[in-house]
Protein backbone atom coordinates (compact mmCIF):
# COMPACT_ATOMS: atom_id res chain seq x y z
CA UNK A 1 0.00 0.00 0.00
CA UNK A 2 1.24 3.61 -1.22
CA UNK A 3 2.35 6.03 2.04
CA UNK A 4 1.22 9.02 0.31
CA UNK A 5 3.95 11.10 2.50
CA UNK A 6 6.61 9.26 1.33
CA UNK A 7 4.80 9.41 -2.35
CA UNK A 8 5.14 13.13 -2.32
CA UNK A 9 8.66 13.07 -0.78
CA UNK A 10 10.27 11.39 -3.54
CA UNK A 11 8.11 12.97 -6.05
CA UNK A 12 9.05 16.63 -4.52
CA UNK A 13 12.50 15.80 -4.80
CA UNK A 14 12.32 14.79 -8.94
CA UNK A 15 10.30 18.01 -9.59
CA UNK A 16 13.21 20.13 -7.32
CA UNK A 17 16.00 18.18 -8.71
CA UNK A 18 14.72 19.44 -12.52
CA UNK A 19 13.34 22.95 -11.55
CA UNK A 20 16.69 23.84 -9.84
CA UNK A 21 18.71 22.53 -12.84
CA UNK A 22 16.75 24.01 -15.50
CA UNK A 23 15.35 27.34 -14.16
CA UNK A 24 18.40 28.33 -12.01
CA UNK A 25 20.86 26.10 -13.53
CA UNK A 26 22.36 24.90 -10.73
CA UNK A 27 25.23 22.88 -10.84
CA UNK A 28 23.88 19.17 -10.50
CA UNK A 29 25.93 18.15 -7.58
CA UNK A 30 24.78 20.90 -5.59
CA UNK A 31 20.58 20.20 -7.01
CA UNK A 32 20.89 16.37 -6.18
CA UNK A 33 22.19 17.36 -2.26
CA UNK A 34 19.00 20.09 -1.61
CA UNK A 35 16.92 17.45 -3.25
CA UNK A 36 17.69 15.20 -1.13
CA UNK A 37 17.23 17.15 1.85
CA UNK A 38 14.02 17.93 0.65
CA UNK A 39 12.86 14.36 0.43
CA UNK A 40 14.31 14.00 3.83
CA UNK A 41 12.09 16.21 5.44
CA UNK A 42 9.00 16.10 3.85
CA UNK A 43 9.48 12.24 4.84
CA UNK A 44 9.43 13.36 8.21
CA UNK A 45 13.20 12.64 9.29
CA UNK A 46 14.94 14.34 12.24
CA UNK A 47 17.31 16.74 10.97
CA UNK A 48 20.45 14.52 12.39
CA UNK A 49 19.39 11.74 10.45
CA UNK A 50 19.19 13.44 7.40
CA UNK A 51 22.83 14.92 7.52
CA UNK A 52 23.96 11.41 8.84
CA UNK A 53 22.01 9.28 5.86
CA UNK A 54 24.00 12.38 3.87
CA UNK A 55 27.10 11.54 5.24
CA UNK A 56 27.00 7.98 4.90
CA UNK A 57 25.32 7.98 0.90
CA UNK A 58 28.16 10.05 0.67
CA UNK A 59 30.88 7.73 2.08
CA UNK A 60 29.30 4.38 0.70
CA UNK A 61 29.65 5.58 -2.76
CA UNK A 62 32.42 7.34 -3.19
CA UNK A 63 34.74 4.55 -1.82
CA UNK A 64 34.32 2.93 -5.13
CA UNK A 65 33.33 5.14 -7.84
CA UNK A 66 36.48 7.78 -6.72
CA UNK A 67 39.10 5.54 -7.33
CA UNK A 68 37.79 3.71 -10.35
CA UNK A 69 36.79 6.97 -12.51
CA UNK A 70 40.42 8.42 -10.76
CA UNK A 71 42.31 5.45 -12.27
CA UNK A 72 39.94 5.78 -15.15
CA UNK A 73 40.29 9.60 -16.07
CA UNK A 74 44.45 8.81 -16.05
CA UNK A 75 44.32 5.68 -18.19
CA UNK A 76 42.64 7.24 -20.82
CA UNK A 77 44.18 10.66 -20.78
CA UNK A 78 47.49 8.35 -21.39
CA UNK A 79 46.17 6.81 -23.95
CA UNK A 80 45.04 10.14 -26.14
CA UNK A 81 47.99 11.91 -26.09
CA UNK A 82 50.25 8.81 -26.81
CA UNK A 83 47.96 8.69 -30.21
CA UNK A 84 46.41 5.60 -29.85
CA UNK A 85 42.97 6.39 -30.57
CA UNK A 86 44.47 7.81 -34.02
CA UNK A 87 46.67 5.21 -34.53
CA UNK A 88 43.41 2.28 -34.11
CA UNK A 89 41.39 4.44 -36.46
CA UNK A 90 44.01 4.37 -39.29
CA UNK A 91 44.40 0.69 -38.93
CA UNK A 92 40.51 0.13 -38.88
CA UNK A 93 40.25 1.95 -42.07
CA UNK A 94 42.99 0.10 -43.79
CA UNK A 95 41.74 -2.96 -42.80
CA UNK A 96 38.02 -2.79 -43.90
CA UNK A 97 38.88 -0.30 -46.43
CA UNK A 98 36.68 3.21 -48.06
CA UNK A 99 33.75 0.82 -48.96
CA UNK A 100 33.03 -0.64 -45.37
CA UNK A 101 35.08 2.85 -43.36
CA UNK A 102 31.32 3.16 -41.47
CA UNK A 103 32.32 -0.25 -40.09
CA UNK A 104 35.42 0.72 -39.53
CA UNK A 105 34.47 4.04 -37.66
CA UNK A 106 31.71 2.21 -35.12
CA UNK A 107 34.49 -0.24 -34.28
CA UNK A 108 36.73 2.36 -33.78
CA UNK A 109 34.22 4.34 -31.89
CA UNK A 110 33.10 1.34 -30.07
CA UNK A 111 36.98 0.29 -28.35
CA UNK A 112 38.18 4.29 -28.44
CA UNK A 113 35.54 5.18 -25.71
CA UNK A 114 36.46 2.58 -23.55
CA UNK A 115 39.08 4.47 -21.63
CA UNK A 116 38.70 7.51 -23.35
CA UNK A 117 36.05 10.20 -22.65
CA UNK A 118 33.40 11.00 -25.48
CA UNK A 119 33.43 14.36 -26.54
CA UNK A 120 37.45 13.87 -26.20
CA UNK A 121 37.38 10.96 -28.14
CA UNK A 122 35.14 12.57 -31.22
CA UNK A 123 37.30 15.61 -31.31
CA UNK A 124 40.39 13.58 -31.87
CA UNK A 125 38.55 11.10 -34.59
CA UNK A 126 36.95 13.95 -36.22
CA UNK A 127 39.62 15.29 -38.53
CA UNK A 128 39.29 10.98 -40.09
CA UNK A 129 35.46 11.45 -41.06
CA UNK A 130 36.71 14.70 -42.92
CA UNK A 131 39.44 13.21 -44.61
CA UNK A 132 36.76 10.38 -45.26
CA UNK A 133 34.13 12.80 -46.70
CA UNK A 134 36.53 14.98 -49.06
CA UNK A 135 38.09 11.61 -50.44
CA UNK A 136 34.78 10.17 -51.41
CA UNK A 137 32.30 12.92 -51.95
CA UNK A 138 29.60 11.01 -50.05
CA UNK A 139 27.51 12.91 -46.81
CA UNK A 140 29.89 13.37 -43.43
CA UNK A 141 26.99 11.23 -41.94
CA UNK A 142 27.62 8.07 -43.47
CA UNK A 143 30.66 8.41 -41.50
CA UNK A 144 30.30 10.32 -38.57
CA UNK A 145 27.19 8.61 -37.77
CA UNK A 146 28.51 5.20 -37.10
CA UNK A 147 31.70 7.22 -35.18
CA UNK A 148 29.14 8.90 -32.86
CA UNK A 149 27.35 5.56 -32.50
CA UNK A 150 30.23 3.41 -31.43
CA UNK A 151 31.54 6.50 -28.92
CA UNK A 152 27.81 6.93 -26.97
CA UNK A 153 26.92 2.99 -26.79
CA UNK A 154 30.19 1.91 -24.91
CA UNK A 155 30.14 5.06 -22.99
CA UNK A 156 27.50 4.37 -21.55
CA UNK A 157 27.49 0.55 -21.58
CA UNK A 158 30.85 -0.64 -20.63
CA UNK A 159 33.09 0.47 -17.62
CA UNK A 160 35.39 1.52 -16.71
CA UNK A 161 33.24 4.77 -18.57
CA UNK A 162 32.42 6.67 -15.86
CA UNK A 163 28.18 6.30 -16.18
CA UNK A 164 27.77 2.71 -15.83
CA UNK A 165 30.73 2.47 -13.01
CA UNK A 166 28.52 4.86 -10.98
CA UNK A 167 24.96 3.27 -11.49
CA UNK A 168 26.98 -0.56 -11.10
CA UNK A 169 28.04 0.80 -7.57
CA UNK A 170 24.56 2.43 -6.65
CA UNK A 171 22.88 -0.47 -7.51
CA UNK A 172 25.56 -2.83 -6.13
CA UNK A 173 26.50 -4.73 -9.69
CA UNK A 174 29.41 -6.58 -10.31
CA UNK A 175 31.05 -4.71 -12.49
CA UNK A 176 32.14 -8.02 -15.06
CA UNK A 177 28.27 -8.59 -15.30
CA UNK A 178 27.80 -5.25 -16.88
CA UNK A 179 31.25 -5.50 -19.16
CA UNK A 180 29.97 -8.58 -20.06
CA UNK A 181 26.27 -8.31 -20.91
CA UNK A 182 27.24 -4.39 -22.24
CA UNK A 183 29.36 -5.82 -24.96
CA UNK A 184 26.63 -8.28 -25.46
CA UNK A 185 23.96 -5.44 -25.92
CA UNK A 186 26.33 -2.79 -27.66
CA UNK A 187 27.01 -5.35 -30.62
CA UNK A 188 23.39 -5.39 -32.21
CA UNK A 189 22.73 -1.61 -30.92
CA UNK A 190 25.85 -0.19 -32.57
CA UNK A 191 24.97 -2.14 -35.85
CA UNK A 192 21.35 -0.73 -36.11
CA UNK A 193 22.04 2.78 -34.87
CA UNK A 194 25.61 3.27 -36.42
CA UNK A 195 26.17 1.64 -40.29
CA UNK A 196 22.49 1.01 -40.96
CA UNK A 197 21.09 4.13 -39.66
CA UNK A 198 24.51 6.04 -40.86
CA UNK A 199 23.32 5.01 -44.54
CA UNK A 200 19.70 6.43 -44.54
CA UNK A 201 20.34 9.26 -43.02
CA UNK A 202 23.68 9.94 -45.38
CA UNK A 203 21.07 9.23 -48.31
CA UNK A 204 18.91 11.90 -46.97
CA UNK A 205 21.03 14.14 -45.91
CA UNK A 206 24.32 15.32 -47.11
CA UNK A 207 27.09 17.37 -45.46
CA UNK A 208 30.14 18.41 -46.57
CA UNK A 209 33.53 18.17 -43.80
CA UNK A 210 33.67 22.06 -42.37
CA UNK A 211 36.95 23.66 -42.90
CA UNK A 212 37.21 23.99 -39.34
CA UNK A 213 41.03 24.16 -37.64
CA UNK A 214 42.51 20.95 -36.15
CA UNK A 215 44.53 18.96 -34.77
CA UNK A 216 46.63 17.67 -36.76
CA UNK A 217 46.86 13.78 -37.55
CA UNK A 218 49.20 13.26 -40.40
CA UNK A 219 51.59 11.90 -37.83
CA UNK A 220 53.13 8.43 -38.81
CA UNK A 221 54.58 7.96 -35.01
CA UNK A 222 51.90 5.98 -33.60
CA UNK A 223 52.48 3.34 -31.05
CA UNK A 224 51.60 -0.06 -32.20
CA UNK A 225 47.80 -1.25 -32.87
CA UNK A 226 49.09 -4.60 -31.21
CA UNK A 227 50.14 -3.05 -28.05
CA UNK A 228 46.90 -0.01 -27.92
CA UNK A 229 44.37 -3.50 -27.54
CA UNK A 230 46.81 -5.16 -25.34
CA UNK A 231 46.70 -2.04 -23.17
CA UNK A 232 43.15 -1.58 -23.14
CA UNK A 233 42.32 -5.35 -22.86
CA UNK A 234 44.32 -5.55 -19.95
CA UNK A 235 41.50 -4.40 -17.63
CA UNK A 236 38.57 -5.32 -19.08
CA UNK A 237 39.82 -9.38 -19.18
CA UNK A 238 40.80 -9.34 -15.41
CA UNK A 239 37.68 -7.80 -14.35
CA UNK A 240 35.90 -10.41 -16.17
CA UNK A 241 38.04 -13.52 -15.47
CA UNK A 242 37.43 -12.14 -12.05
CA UNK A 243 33.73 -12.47 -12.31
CA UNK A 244 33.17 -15.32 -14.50
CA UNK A 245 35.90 -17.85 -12.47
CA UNK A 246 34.47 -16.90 -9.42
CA UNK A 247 30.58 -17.46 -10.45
CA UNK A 248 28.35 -20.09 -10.12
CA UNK A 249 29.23 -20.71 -13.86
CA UNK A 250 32.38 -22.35 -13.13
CA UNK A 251 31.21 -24.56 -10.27
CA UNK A 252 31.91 -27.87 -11.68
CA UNK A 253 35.53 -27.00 -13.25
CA UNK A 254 38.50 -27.64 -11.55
CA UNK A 255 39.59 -24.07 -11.42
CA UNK A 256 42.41 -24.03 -8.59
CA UNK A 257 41.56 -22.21 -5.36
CA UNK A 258 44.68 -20.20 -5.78
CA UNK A 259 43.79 -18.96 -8.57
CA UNK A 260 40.48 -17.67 -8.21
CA UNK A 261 41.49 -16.01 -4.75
CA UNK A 262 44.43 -14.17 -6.36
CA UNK A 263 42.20 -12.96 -8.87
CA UNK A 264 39.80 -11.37 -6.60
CA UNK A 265 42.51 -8.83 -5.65
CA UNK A 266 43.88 -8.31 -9.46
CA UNK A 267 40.56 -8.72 -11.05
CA UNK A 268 39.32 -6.16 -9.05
CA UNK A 269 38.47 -3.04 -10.83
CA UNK A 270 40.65 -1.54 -8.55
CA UNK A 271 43.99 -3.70 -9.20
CA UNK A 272 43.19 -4.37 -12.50
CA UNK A 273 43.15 -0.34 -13.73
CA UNK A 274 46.38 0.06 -11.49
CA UNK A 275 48.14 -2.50 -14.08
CA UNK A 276 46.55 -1.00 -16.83
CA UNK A 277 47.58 2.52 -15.45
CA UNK A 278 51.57 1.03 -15.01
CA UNK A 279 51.40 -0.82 -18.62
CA UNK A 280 50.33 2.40 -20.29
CA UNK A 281 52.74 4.99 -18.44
CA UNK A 282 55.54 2.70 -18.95
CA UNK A 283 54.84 1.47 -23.04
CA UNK A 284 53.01 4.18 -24.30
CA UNK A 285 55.22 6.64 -22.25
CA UNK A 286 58.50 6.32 -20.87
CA UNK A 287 59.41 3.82 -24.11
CA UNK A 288 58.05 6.83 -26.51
CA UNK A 289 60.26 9.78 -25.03
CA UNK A 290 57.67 10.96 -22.83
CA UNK A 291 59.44 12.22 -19.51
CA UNK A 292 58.20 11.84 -15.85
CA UNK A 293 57.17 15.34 -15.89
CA UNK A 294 55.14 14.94 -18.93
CA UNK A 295 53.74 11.80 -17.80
CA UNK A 296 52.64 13.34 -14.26
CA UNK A 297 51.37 16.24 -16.02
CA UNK A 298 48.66 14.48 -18.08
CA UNK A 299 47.43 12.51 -15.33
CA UNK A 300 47.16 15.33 -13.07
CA UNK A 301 44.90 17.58 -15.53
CA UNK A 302 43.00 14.39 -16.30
CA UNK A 303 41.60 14.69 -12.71
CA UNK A 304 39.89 17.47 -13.68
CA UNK A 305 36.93 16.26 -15.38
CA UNK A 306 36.83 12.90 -13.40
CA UNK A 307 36.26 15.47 -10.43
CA UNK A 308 33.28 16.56 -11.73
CA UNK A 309 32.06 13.13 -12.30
CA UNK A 310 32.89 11.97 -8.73
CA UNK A 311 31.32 14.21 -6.58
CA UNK A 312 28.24 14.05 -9.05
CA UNK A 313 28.23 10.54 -8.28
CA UNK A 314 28.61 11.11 -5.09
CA UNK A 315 25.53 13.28 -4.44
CA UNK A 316 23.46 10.41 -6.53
CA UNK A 317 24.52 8.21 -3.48
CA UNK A 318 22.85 10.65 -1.33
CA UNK A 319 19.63 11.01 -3.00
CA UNK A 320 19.84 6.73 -3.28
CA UNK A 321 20.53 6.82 0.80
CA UNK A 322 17.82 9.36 1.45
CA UNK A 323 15.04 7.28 -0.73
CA UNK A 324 16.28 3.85 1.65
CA UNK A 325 16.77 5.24 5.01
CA UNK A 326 13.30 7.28 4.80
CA UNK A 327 11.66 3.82 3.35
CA UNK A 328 10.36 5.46 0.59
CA UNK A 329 12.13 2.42 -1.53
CA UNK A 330 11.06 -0.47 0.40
CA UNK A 331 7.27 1.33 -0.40
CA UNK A 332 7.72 1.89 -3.87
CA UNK A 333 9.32 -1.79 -4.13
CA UNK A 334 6.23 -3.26 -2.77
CA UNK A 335 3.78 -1.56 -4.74
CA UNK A 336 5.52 -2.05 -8.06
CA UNK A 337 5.97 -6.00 -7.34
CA UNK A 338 2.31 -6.53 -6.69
CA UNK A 339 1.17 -3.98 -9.89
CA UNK A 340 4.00 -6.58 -12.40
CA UNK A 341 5.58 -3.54 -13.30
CA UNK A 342 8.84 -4.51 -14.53
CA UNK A 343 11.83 -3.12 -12.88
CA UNK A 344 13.66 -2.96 -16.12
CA UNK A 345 11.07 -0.86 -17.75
CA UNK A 346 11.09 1.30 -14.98
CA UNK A 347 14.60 1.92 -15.07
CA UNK A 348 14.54 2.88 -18.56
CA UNK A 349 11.33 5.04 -18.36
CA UNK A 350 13.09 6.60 -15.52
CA UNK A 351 16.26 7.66 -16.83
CA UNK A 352 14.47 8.67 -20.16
CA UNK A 353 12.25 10.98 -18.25
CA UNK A 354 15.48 12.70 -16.77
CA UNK A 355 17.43 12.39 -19.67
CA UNK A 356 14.52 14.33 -22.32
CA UNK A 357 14.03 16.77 -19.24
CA UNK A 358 17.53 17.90 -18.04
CA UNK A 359 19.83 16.80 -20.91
CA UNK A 360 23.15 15.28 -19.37
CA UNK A 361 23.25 11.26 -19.60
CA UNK A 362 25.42 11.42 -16.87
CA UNK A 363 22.72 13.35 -14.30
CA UNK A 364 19.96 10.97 -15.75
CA UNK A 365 21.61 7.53 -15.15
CA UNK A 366 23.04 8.57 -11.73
CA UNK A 367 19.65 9.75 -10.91
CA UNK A 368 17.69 6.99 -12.10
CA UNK A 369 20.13 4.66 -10.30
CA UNK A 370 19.34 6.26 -6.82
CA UNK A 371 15.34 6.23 -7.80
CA UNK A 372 15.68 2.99 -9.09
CA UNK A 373 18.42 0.81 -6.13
CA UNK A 374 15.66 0.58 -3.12
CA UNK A 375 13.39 -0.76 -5.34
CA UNK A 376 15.90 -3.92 -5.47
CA UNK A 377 14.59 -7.05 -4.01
CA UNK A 378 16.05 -8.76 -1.71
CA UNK A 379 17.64 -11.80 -3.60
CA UNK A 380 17.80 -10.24 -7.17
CA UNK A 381 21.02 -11.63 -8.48
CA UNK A 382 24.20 -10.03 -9.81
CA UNK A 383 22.75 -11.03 -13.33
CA UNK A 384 19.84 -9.06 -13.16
CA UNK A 385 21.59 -6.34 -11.75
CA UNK A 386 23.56 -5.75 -14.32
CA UNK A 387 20.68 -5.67 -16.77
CA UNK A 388 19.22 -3.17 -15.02
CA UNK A 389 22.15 -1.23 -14.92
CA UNK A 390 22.38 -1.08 -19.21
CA UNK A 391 18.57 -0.23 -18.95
CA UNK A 392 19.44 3.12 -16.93
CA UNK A 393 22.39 3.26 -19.48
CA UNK A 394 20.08 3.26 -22.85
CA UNK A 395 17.14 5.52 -20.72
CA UNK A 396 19.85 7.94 -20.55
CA UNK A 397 21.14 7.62 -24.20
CA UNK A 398 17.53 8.87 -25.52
CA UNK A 399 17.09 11.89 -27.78
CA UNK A 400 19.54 14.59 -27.28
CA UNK A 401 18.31 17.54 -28.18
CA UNK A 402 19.65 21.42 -27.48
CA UNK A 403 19.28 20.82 -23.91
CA UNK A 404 22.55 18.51 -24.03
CA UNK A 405 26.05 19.80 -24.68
CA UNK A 406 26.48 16.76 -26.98
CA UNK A 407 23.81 18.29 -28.97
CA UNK A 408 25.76 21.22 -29.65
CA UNK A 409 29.12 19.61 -30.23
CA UNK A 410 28.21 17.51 -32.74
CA UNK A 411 26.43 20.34 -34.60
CA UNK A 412 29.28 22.50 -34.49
CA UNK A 413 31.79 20.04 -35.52
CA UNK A 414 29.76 18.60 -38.41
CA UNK A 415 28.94 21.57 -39.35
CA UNK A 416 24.41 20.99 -39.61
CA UNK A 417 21.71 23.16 -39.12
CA UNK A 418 19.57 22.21 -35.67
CA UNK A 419 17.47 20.68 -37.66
CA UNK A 420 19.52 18.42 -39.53
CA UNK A 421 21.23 17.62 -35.88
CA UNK A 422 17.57 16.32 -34.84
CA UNK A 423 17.33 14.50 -38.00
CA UNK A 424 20.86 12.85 -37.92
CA UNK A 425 21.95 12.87 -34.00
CA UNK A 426 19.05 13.18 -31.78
CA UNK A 427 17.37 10.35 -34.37
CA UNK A 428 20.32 8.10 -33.61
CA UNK A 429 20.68 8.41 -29.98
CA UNK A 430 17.10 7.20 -29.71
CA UNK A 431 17.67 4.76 -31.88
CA UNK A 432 20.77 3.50 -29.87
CA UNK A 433 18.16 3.60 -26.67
CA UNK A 434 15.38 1.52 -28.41
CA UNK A 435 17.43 -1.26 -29.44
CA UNK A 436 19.75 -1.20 -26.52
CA UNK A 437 16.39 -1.88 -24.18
CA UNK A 438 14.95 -4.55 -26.78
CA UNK A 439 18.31 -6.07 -26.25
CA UNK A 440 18.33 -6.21 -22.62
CA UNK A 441 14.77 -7.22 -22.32
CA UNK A 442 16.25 -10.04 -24.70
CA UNK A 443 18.43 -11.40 -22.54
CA UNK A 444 16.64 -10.82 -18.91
CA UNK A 445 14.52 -13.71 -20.68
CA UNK A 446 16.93 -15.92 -21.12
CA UNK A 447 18.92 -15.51 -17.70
């Protein structure tokens, strides 16, 4: 049965949450903590316990997400400037050749964005889809499309990206479950949204490359191909070994003890980006004349943005904390089982909601996560939390539009009309969010 009180706490705190970001455009971290406050004491907490369930949303999150977006941030800001992300493009292309480059740009997309941050990672491929366009003649789209596809599905599907690490740790989900079943959903989801869609729209619309000033990529020192997956592989296989050898999967194999205790510390998302961190400083710096100044350099300013990210993620653990302690969860939980809503489609409609409303994917998973972790069961399994975890991921991914910076930077850099951005990049990301739910629907079936 609904508490109404604690029906129009949590709703309060939504319609606060948005009104403060859009109207007075408040900076999110600072929105999510007077939300939760809010919720707090229209629920009818004493004003200790709300700073204490603060204080300890705070601390419960942040002991995980800080040091895996930390390790994160560095990894990839290693990675760019070494010109890796350049130097898998160029292969990609060579490989599948002009015919098939929209293949060749959502795989490149696709493994870029792993450690690398979006918009960083598009404004380093960009000056490719140019070259690509003034070579062939044919739209930017049929290029940039599959590019932009490749970049926003494993951003927001696959760790270590910032998004999903922070909704896997507010919902509690192992972390190989959601590399796992992202890579699983981002195959078919890139294919639809990226080449397929790429083509229509390219036949509909075409775009010349902008003469805009770059970066320039005509350099032939790029580190290896060989050694750029090695590097990037390097956390995303312990993490999973981790999981998948210490699973019920695995029961009946004769996997040594040893071995699946020592990888619980270096599959750990913790140990396991530390070793990436070390492999990337020392090959794809020190052994290509960058200098320990250099090196500590990069890494520092790449804590800049991951900042940002943290303490956002941190004030989603409050608003999760407030929503459990006040039992506003546990009621919503209860109600939901006995309508058969699904949790999944929840998830989704939640983050969507956010996502149309307030623009930034990040805000609308993070927020959707703390809406959407008391309403966990008691015995769902890691499985299932990790599906729900890609659901928040594609609710978030839906229709950007001129509220979202992404909006803007791909209109700018392509050089469209805001209509022809709706048309082209707002069409996609929806796209992306349609199939990526199908997907995951999919396979909660089958697990």
């Amino acid at each position: 049965m609904l508490d109404y009180t604690l029906l129009l706490a949590v709703l309060a705190g939504i319609a606060i949450l948005l009104f403060l970001i859009l109207y007075f455009r408040i900076q999110a971290f600072v929105a999510l903590l007077i939300a939760s406050i809010l919720v707090g004491i229209i629920a009818g907490m004493e004003p200790a316990a709300i700073i204490s369930t603060m204080q300890e949303g705070m601390g419960n999150t942040l002991g995980f997400v800080a040091v895996v977006v930390g390790l994160g941030a560095m990894f990839g800001a290693i990675l760019e400037h070494s010109g890796g992300a350049e130097a898998l493009a160029q292969r990609l292309l060579r490989v599948f050749g002009q015919k098939r480059a929209s293949w060749a740009m959502v795989l490149t997309g696709f493994f870029i964005a792993i450690p690398v941050f979006f918009d960083v990672a598009f404004i380093i491929l960009v000056p490719l889809i140019y070259a690509l366009q003034r070579k062939t003649g044919k739209s930017l789209l049929l290029y940039a499309i599959p590019l932009l596809a490749g970049l926003a599905i494993t951003h927001a599907f696959i760790p270590p990206t910032p998004g999903p690490v922070a909704v896997a740790d507010i919902l509690k989900a192992d972390l190989g479950w959601v590399i796992l079943f992202g890579f699983i959903v981002g195959i078919p989801t890139a294919i639809v949204s990226g080449p397929l869609f790429g083509r229509y729209i390219a036949n509909r619309i075409h775009i010349n490359a902008p003469r805009l000033e770059q970066t320039s990529i005509e350099t032939t020192n790029f580190p290896p191909v060989s050694l750029i997956i090695g590097i990037i592989a390097i956390p995303i296989v312990l993490i999973l070994m981790n999981t998948v050898l210490n699973s019920p999967l695995v029961e009946g194999l004769a996997v040594p003890t040893t071995l699946k205790t020592w990888l619980q510390l270096i599959g750990h998302p913790f140990v396991a980006l530390i070793i990436a961190n070390l492999a990337a400083w020392y090959a794809l710096g020190l052994r290509r004349n960058f200098n320990k100044e250099q090196l500590l350099d990069i890494t520092t300013k790449s804590m800049g943005a991951a900042g940002i990210i943290i303490l956002l993620t941190g004030a989603g653990g409050v608003f999760k904390q407030m929503l459990v302690n006040t039992g506003t969860g546990e009621m919503l939980a209860n109600y939901f089982a006995d309508a058969g809503v699904s949790l999944l489609l929840f998830a989704f409609i939640a983050a969507a909601l956010v996502r149309v409303l307030q623009g930034s994917a990040t805000v609308a998973m993070i927020t959707a996560a703390g809406i959407t972790a008391p309403l966990i069961l008691d015995g769902t399994g890691d499985m299932e939390k990790a599906l729900l975890v890609l659901a928040i991921a594609a609710g978030a991914s839906i229709l950007s539009h001129v509220n979202d910076s992404g909006f803007w930077l791909v209109s700018k850099y392509l050089g469209m009309s805001e209509q022809q951005t709706f048309r082209s990049w707002s069409m996609m990301t929806t796209i992306l969010a349609v199939v990526g739910i199908l997907s995951v629907y999919l396979i909660s079936l089958i697990v």
